[in-house]
Protein backbone atom coordinates (compact mmCIF):
# COMPACT_ATOMS: atom_id res chain seq x y z
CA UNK A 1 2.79 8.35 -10.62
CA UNK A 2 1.28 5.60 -12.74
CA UNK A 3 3.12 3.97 -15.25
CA UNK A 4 1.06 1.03 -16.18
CA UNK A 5 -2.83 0.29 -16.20
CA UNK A 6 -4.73 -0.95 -12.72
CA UNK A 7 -4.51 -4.50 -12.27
CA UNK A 8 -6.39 -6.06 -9.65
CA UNK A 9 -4.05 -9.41 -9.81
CA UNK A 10 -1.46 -7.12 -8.79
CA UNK A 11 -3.23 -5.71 -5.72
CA UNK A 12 -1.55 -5.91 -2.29
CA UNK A 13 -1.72 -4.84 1.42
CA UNK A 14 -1.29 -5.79 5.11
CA UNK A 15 -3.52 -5.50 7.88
CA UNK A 16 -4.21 -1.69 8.95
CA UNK A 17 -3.89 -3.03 12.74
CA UNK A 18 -0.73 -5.17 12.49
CA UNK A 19 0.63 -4.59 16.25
CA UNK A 20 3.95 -5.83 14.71
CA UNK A 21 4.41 -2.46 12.39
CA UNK A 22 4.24 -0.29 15.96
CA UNK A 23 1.20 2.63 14.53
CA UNK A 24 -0.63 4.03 17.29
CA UNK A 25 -3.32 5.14 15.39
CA UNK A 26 -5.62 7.69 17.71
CA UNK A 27 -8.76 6.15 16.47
CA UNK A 28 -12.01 5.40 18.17
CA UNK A 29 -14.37 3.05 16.34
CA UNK A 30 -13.63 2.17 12.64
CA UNK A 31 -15.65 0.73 10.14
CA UNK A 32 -13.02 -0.98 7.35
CA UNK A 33 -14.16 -2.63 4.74
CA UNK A 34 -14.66 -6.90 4.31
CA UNK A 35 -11.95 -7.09 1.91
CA UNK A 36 -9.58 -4.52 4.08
CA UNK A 37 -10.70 -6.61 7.38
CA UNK A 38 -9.37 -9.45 5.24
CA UNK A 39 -5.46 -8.69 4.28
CA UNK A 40 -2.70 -10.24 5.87
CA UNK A 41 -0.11 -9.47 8.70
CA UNK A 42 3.30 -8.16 7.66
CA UNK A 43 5.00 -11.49 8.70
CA UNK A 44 2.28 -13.40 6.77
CA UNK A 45 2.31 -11.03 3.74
CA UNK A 46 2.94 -12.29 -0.08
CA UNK A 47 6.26 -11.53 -0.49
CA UNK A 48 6.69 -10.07 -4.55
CA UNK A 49 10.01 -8.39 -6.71
């Protein structure tokens, strides 16, 4: 559900690969994107209300 319009200033994520969140993920090779490649560790993420 949406409640409010897209705002890029908002936008947030962590690294797909953090080790520290414990995924397995069954993946061979990936291709992610610059900006994906780019986000930040859980323990090093923005925290935000």
């Amino acid at each position: 559900k949406v409640d409010q319009m897209y705002s890029k200033d908002h936008e947030r994520g962590v690294l797909w690969s953090d080790s520290s969140i414990g995924l397995k993920w069954p993946l061979g090779d990936v291709v992610i994107s610059g900006k994906d490649s780019e986000l930040p560790t859980l323990s090093n993420a923005e925290v935000f209300d």
